[in-house]
PDB file of N, CA and C in Angstrom:
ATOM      1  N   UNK A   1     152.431 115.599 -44.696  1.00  0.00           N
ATOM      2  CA  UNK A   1     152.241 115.744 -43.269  1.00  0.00           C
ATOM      3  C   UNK A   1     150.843 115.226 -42.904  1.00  0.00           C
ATOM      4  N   UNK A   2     150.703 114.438 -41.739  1.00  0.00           N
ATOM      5  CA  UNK A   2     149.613 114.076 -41.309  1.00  0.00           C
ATOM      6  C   UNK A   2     148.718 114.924 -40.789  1.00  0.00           C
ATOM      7  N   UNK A   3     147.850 115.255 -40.446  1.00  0.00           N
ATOM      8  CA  UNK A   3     146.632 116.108 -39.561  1.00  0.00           C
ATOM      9  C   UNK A   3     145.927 115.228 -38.741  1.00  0.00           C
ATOM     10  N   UNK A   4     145.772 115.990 -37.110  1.00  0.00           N
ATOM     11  CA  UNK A   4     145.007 115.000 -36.295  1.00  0.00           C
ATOM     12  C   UNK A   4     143.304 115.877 -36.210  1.00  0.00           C
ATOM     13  N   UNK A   5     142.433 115.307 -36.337  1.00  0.00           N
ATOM     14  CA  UNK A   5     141.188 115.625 -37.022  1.00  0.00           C
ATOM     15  C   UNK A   5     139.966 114.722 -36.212  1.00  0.00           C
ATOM     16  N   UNK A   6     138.818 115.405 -35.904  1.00  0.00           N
ATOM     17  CA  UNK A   6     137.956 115.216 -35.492  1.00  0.00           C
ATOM     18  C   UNK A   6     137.032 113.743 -36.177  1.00  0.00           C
ATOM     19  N   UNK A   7     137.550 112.307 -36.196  1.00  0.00           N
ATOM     20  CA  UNK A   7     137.025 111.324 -37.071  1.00  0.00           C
ATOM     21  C   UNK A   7     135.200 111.231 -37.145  1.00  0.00           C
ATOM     22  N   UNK A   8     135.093 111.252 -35.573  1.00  0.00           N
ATOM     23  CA  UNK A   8     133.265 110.431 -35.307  1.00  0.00           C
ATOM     24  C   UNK A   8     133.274 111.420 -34.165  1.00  0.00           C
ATOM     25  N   UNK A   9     131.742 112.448 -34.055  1.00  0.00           N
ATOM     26  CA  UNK A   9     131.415 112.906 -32.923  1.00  0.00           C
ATOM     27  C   UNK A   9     129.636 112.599 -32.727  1.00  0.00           C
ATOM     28  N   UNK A  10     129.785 111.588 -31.347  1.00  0.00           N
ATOM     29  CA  UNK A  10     128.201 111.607 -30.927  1.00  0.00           C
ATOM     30  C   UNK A  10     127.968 112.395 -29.794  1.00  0.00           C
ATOM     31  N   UNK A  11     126.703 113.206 -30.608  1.00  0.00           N
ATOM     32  CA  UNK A  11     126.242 114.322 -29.454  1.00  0.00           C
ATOM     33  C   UNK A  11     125.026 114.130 -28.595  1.00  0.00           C
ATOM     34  N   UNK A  12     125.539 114.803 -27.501  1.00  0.00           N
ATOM     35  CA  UNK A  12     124.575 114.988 -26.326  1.00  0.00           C
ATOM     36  C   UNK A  12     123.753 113.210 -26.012  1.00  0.00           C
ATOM     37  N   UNK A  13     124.710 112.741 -25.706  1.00  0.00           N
ATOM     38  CA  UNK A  13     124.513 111.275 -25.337  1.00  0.00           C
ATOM     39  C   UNK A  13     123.884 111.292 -23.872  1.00  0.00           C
ATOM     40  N   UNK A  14     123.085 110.272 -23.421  1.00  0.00           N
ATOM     41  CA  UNK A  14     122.549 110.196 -22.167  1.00  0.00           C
ATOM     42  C   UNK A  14     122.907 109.006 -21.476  1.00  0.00           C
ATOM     43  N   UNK A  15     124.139 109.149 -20.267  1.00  0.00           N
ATOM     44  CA  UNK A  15     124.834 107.796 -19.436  1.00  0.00           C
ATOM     45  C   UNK A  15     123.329 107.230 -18.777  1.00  0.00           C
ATOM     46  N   UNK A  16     123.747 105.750 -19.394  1.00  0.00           N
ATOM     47  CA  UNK A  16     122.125 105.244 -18.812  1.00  0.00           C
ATOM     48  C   UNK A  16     122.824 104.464 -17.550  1.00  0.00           C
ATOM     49  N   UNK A  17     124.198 104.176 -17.346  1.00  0.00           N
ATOM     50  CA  UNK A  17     124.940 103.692 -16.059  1.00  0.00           C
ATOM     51  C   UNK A  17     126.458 103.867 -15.763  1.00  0.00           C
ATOM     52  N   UNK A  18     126.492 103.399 -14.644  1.00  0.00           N
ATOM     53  CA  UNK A  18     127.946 103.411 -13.876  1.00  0.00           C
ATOM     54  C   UNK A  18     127.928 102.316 -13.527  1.00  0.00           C
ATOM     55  N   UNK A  19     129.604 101.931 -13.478  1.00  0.00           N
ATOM     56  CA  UNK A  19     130.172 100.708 -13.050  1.00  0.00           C
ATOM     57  C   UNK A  19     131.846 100.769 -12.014  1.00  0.00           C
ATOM     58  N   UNK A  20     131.849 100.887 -10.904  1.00  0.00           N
ATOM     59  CA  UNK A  20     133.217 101.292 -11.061  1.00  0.00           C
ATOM     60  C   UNK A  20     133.885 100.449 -10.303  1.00  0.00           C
ATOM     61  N   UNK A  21     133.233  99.135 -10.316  1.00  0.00           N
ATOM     62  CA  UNK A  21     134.211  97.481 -10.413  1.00  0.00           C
ATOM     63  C   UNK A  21     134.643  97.272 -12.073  1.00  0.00           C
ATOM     64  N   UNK A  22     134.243  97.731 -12.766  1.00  0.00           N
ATOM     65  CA  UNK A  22     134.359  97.004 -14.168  1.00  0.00           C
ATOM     66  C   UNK A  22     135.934  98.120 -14.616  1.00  0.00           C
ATOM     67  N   UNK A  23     136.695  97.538 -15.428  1.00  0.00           N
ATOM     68  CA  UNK A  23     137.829  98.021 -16.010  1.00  0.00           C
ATOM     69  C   UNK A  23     137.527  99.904 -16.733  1.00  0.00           C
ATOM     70  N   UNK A  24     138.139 100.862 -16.246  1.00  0.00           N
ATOM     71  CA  UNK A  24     138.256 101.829 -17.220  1.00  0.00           C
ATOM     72  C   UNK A  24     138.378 101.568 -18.429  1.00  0.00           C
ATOM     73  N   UNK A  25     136.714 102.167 -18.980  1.00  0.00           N
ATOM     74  CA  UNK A  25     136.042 102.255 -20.262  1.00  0.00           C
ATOM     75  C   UNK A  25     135.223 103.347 -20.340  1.00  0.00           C
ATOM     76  N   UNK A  26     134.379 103.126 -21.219  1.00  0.00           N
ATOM     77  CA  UNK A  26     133.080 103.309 -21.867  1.00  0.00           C
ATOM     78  C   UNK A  26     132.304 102.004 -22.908  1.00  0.00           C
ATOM     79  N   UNK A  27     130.882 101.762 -22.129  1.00  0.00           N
ATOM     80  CA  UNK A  27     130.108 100.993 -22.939  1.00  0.00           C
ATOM     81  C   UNK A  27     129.271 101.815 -24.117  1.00  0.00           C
ATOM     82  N   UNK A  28     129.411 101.778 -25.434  1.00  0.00           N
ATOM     83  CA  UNK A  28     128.793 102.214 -25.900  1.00  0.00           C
ATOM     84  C   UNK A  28     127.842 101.234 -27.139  1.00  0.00           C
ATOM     85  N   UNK A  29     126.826 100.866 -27.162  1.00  0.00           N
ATOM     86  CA  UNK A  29     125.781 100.389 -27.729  1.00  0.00           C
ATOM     87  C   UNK A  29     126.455 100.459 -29.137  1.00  0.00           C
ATOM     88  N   UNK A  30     126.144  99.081 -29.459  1.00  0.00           N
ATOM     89  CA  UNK A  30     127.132  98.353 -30.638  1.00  0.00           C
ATOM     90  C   UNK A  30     126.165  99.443 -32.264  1.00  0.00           C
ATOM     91  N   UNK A  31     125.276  99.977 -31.832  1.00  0.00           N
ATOM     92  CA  UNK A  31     124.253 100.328 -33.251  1.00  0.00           C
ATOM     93  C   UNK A  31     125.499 101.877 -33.089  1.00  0.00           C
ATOM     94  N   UNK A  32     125.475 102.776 -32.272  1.00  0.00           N
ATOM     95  CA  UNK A  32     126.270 103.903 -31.942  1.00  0.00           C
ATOM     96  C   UNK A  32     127.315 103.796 -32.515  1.00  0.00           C
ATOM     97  N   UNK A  33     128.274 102.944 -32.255  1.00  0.00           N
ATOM     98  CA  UNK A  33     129.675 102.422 -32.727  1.00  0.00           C
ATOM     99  C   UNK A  33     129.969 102.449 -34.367  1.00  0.00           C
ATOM    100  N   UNK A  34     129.099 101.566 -34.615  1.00  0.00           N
ATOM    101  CA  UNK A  34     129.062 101.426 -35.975  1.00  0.00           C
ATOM    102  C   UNK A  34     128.686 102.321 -36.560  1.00  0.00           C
ATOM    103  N   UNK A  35     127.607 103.112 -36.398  1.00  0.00           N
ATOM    104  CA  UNK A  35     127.056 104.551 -37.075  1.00  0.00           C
ATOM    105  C   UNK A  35     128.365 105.678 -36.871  1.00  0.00           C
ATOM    106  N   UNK A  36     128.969 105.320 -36.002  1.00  0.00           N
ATOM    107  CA  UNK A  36     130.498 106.759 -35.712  1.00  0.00           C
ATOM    108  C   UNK A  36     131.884 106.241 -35.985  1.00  0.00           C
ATOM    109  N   UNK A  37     131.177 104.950 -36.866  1.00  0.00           N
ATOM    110  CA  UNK A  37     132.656 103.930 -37.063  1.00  0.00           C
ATOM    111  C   UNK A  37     133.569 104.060 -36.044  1.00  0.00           C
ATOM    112  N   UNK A  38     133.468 103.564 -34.495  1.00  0.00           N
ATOM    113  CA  UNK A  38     134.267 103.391 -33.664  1.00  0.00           C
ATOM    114  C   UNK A  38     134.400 102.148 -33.324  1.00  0.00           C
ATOM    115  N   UNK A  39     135.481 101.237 -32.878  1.00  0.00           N
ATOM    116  CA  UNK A  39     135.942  99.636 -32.206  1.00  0.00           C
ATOM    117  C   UNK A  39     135.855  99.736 -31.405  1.00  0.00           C
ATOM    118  N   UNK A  40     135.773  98.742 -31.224  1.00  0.00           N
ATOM    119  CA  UNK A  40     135.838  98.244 -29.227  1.00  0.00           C
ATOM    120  C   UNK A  40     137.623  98.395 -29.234  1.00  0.00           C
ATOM    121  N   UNK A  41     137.767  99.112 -28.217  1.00  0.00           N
ATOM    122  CA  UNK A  41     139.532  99.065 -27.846  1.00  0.00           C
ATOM    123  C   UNK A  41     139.948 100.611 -28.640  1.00  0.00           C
ATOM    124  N   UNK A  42     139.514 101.734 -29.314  1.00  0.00           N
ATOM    125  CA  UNK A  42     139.548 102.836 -29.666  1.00  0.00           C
ATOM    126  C   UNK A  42     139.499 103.545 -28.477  1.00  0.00           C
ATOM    127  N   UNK A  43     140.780 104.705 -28.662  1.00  0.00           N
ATOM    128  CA  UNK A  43     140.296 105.925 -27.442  1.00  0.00           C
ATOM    129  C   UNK A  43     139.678 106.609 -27.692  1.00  0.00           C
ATOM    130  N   UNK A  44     139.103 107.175 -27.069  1.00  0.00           N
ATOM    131  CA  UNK A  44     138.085 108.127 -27.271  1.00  0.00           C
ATOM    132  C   UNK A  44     138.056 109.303 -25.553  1.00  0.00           C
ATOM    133  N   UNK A  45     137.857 110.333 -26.435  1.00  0.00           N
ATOM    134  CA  UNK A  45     137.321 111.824 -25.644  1.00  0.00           C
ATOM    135  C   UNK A  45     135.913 112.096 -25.212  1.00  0.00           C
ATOM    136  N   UNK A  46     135.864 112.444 -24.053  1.00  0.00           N
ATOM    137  CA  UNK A  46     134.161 112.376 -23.598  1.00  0.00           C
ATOM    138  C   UNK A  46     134.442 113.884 -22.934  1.00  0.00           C
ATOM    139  N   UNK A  47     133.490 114.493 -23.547  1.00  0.00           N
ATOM    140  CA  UNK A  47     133.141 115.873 -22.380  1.00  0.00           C
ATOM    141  C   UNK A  47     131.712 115.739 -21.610  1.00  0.00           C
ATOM    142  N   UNK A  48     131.592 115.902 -20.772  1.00  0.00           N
ATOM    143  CA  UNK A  48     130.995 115.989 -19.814  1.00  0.00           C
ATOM    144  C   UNK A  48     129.949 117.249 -19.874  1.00  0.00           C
ATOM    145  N   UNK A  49     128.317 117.189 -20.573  1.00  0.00           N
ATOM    146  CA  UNK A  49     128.135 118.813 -20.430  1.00  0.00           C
ATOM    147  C   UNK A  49     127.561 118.799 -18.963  1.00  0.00           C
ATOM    148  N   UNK A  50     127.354 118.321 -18.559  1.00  0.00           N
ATOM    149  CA  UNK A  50     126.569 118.526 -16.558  1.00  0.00           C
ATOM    150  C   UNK A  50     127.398 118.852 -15.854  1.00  0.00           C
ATOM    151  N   UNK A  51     128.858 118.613 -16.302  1.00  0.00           N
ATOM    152  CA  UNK A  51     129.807 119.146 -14.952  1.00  0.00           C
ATOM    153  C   UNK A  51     131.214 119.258 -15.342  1.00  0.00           C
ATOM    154  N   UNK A  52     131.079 119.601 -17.106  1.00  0.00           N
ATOM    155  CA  UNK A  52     132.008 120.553 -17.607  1.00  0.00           C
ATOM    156  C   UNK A  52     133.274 119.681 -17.418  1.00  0.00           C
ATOM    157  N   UNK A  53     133.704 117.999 -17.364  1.00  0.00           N
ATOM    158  CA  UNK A  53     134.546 117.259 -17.113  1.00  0.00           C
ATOM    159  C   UNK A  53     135.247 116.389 -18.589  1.00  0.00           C
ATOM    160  N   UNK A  54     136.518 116.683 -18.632  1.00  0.00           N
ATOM    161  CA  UNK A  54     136.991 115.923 -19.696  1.00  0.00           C
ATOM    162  C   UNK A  54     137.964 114.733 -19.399  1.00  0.00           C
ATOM    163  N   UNK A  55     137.406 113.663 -20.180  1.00  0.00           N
ATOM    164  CA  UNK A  55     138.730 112.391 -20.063  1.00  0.00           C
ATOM    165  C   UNK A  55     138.610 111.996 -21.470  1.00  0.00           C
ATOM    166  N   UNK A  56     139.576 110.917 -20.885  1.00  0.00           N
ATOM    167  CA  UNK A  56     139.582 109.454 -22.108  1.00  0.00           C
ATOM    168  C   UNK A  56     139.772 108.664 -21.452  1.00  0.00           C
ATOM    169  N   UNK A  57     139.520 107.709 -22.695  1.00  0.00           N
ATOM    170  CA  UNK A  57     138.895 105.721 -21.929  1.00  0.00           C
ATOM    171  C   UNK A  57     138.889 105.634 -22.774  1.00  0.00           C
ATOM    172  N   UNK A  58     138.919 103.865 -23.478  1.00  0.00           N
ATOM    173  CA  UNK A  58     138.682 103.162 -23.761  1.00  0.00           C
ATOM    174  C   UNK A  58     137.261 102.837 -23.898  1.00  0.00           C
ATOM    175  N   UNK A  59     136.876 102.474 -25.441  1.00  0.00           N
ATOM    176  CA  UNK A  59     135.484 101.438 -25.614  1.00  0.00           C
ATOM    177  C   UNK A  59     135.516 100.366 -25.383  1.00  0.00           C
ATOM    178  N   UNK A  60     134.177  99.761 -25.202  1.00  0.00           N
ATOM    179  CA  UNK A  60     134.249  98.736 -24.977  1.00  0.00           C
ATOM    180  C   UNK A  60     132.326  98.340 -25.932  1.00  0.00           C
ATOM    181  N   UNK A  61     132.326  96.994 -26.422  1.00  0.00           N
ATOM    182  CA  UNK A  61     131.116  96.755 -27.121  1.00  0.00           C
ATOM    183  C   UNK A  61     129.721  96.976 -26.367  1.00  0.00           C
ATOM    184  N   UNK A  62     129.053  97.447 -26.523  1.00  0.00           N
ATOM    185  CA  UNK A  62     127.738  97.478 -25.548  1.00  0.00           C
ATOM    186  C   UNK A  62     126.584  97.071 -26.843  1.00  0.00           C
ATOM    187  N   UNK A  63     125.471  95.816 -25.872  1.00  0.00           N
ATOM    188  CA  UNK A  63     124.533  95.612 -26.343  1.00  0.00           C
ATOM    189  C   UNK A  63     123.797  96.344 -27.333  1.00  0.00           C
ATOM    190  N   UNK A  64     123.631  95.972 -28.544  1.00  0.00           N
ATOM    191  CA  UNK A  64     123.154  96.218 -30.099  1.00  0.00           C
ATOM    192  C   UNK A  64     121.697  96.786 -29.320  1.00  0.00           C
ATOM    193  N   UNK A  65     121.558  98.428 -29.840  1.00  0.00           N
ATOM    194  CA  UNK A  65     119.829  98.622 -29.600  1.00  0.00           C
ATOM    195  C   UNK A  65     119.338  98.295 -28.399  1.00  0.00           C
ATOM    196  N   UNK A  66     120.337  98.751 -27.387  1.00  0.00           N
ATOM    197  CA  UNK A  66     120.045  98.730 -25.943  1.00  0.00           C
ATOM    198  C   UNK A  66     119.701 100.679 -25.610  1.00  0.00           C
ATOM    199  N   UNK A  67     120.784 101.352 -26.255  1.00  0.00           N
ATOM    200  CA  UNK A  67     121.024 102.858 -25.973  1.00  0.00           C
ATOM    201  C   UNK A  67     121.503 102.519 -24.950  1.00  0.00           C
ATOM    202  N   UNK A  68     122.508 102.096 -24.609  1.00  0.00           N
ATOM    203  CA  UNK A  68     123.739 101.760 -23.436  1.00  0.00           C
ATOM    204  C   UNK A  68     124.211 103.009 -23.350  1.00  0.00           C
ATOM    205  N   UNK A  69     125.132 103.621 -22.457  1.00  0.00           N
ATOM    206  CA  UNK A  69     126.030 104.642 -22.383  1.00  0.00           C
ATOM    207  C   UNK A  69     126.586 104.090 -21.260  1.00  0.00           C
ATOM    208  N   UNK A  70     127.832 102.952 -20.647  1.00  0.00           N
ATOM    209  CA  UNK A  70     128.231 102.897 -19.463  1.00  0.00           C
ATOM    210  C   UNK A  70     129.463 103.327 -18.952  1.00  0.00           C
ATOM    211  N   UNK A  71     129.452 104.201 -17.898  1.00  0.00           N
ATOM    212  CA  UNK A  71     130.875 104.553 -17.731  1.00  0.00           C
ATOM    213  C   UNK A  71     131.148 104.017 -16.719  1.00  0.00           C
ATOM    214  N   UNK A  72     132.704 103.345 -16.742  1.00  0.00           N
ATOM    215  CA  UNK A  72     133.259 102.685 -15.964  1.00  0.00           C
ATOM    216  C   UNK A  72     134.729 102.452 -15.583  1.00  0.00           C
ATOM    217  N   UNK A  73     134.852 101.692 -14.001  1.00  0.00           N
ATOM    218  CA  UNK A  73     136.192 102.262 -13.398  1.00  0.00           C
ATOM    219  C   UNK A  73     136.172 103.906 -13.161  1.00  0.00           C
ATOM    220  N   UNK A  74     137.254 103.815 -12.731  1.00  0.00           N
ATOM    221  CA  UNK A  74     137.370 105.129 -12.175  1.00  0.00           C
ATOM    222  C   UNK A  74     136.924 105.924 -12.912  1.00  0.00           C
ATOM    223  N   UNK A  75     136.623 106.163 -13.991  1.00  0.00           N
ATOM    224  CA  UNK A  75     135.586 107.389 -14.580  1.00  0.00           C
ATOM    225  C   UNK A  75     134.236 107.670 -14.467  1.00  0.00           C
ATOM    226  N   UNK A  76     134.078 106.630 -13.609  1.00  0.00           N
ATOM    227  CA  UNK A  76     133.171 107.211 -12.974  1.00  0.00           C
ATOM    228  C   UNK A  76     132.831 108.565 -11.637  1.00  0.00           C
ATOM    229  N   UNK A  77     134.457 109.128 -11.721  1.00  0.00           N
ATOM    230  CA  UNK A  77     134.573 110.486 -10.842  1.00  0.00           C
ATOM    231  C   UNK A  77     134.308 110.972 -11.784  1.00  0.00           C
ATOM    232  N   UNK A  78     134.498 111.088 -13.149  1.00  0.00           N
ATOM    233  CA  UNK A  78     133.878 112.141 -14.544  1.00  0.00           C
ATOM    234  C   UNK A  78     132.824 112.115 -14.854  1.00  0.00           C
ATOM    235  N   UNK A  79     131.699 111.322 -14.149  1.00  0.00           N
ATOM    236  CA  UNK A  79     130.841 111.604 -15.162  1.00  0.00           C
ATOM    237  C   UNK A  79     129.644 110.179 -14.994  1.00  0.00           C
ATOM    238  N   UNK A  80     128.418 110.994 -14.376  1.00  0.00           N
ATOM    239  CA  UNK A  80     127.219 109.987 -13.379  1.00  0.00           C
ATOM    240  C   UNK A  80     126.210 109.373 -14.072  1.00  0.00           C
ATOM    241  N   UNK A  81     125.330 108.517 -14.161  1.00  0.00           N
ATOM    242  CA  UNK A  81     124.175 108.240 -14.573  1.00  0.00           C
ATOM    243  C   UNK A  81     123.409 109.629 -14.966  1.00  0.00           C
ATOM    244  N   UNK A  82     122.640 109.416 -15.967  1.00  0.00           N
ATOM    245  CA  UNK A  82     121.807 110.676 -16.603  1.00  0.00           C
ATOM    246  C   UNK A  82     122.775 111.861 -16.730  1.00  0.00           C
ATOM    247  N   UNK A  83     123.857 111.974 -16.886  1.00  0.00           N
ATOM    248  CA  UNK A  83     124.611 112.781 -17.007  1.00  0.00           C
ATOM    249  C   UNK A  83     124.333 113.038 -18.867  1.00  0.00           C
ATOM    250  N   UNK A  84     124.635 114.399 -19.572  1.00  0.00           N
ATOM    251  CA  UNK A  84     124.894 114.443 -20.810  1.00  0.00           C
ATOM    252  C   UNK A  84     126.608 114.221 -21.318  1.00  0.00           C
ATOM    253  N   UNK A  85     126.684 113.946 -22.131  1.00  0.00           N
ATOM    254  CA  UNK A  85     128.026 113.690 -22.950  1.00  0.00           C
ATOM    255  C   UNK A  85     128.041 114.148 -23.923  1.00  0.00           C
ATOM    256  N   UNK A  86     129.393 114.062 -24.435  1.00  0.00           N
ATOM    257  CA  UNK A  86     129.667 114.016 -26.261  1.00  0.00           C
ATOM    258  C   UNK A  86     130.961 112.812 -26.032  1.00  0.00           C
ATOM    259  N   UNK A  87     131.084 112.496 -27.017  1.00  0.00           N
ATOM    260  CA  UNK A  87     132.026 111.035 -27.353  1.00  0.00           C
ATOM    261  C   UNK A  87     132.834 111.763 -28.333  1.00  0.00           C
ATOM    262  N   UNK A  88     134.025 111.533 -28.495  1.00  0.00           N
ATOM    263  CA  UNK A  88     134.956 112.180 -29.937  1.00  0.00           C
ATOM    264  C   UNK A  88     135.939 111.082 -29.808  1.00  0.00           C
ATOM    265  N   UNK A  89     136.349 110.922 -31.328  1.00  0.00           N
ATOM    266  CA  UNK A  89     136.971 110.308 -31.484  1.00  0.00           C
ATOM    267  C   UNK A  89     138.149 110.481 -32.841  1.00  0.00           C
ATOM    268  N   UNK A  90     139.003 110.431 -32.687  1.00  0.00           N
ATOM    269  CA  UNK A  90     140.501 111.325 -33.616  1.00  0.00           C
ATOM    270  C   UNK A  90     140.605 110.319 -34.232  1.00  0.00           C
ATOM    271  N   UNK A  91     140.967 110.846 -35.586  1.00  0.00           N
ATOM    272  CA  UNK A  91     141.733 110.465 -36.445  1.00  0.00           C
ATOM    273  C   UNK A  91     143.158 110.802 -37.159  1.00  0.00           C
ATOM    274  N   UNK A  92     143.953 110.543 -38.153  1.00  0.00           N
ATOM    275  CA  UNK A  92     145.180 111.330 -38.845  1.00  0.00           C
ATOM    276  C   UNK A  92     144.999 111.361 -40.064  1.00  0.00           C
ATOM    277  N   UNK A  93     145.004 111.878 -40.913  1.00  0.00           N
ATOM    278  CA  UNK A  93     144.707 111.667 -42.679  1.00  0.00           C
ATOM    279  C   UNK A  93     145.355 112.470 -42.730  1.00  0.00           C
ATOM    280  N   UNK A  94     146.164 112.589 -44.214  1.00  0.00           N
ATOM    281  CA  UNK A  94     147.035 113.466 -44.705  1.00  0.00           C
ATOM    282  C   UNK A  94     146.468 114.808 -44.874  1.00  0.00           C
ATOM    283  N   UNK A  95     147.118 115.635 -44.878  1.00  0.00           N
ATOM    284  CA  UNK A  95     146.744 117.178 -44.930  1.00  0.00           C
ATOM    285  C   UNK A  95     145.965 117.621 -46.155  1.00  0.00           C
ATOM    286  N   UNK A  96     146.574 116.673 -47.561  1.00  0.00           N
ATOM    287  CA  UNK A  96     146.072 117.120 -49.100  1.00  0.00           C
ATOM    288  C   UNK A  96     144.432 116.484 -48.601  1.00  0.00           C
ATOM    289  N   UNK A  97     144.418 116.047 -48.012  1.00  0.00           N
ATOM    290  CA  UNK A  97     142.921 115.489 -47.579  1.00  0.00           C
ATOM    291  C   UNK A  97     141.883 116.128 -47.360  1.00  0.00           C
ATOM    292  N   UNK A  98     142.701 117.260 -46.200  1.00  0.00           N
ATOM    293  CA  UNK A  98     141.798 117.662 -45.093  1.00  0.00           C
ATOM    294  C   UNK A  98     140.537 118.591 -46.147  1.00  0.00           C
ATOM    295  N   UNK A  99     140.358 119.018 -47.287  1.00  0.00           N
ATOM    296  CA  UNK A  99     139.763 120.027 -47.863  1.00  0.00           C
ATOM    297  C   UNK A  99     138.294 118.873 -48.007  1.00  0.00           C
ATOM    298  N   UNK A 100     138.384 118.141 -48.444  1.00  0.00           N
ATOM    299  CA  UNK A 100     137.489 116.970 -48.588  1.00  0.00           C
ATOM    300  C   UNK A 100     136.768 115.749 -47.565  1.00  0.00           C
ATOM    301  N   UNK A 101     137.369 115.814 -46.383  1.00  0.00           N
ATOM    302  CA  UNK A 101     137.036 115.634 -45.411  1.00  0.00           C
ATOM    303  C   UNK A 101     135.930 115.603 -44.789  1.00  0.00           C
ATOM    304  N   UNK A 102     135.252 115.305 -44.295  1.00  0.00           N
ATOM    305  CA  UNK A 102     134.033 115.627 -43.970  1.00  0.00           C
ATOM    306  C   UNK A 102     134.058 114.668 -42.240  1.00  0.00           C
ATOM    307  N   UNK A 103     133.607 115.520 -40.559  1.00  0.00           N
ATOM    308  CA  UNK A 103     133.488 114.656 -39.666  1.00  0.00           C
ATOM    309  C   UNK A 103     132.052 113.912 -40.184  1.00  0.00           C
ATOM    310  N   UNK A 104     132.034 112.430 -39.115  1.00  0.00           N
ATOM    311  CA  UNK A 104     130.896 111.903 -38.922  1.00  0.00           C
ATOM    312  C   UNK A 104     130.170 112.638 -38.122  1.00  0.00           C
ATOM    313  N   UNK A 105     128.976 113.132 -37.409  1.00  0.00           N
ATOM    314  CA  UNK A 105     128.121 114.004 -36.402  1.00  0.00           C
ATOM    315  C   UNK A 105     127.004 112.655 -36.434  1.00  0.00           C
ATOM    316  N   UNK A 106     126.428 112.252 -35.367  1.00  0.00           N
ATOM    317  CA  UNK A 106     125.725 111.719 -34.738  1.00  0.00           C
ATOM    318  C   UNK A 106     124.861 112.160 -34.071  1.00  0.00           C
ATOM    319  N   UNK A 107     123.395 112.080 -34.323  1.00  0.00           N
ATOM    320  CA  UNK A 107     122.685 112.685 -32.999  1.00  0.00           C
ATOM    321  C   UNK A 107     121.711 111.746 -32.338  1.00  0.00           C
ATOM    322  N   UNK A 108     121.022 112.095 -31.231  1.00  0.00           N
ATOM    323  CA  UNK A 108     120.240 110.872 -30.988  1.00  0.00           C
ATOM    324  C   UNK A 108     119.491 111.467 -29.851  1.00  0.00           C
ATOM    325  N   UNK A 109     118.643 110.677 -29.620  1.00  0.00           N
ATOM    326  CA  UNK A 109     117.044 110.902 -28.785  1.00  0.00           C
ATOM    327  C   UNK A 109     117.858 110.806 -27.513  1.00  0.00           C
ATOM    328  N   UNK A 110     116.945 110.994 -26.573  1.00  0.00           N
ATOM    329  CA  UNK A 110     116.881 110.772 -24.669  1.00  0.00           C
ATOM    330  C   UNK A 110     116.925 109.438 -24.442  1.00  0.00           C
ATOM    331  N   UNK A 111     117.308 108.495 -25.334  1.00  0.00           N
ATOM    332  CA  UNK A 111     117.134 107.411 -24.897  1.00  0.00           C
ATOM    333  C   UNK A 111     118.405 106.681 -25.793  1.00  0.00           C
ATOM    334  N   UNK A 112     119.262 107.782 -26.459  1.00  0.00           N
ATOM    335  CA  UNK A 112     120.396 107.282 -26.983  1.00  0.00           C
ATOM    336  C   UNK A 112     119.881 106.264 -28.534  1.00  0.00           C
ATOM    337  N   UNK A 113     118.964 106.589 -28.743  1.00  0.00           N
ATOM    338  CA  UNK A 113     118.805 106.065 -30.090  1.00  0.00           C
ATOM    339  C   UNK A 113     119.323 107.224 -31.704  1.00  0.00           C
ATOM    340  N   UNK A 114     119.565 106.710 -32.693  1.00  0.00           N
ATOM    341  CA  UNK A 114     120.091 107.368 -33.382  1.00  0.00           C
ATOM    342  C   UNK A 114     119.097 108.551 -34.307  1.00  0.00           C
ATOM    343  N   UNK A 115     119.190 109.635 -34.507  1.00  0.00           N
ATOM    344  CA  UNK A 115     118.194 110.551 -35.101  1.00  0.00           C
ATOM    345  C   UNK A 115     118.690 110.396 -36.396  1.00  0.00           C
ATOM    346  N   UNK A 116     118.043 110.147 -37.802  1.00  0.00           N
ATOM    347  CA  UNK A 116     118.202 110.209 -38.986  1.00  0.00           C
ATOM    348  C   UNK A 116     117.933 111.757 -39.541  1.00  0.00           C
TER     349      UNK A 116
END
């Protein structure tokens, strides 16, 4: 049996913009992505901590070592410039798995850079 499981979580992210001509997404800064092993075209879960709001969207690539956070299209009713976030993103792995498992956790500065 499969298990659906918490893959990549980046915390307390800071939206550095809004777009809401551009297609329902999220821009997230190509260094972020790769550190939470997420693609461009992955869904992903965003909670909202400023106003307690949950969706999903779509990624999309954002500039390498910018600390991008852009939300866009209509999600931008979820969720404003300087707003805080979390990003999640699911996975399935078999159940004999789950004991060994381990999520990715991400953290990062006020400026969306990554904390080691």
């Amino acid at each position: 049996m499969m298990r659906s499981i918490i893959k990549s979580k980046i915390n307390r992210l800071t939206v550095t913009r809004t777009d809401l001509n551009f297609k329902d997404s999220i821009t997230i800064d190509e260094n972020l992505m790769d550190k939470a092993d997420i693609m461009e075209g992955d869904k992903v879960s965003i909670i909202n901590l400023s106003n307690d709001e949950r969706f999903e969207t779509v990624v999309v690539k954002g500039i390498r070592g910018t600390g991008v956070i852009g939300i866009n299209g209509s999600n931008v009713h979820y969720a404003q410039k300087d707003d805080t976030i979390i990003i999640l993103l699911y996975g399935h792995i078999p159940e004999e798995n789950l004991k060994s498992y381990k999520t990715k956790v991400i953290f990062v500065n006020m400026q969306n850079m990554i904390i080691e």
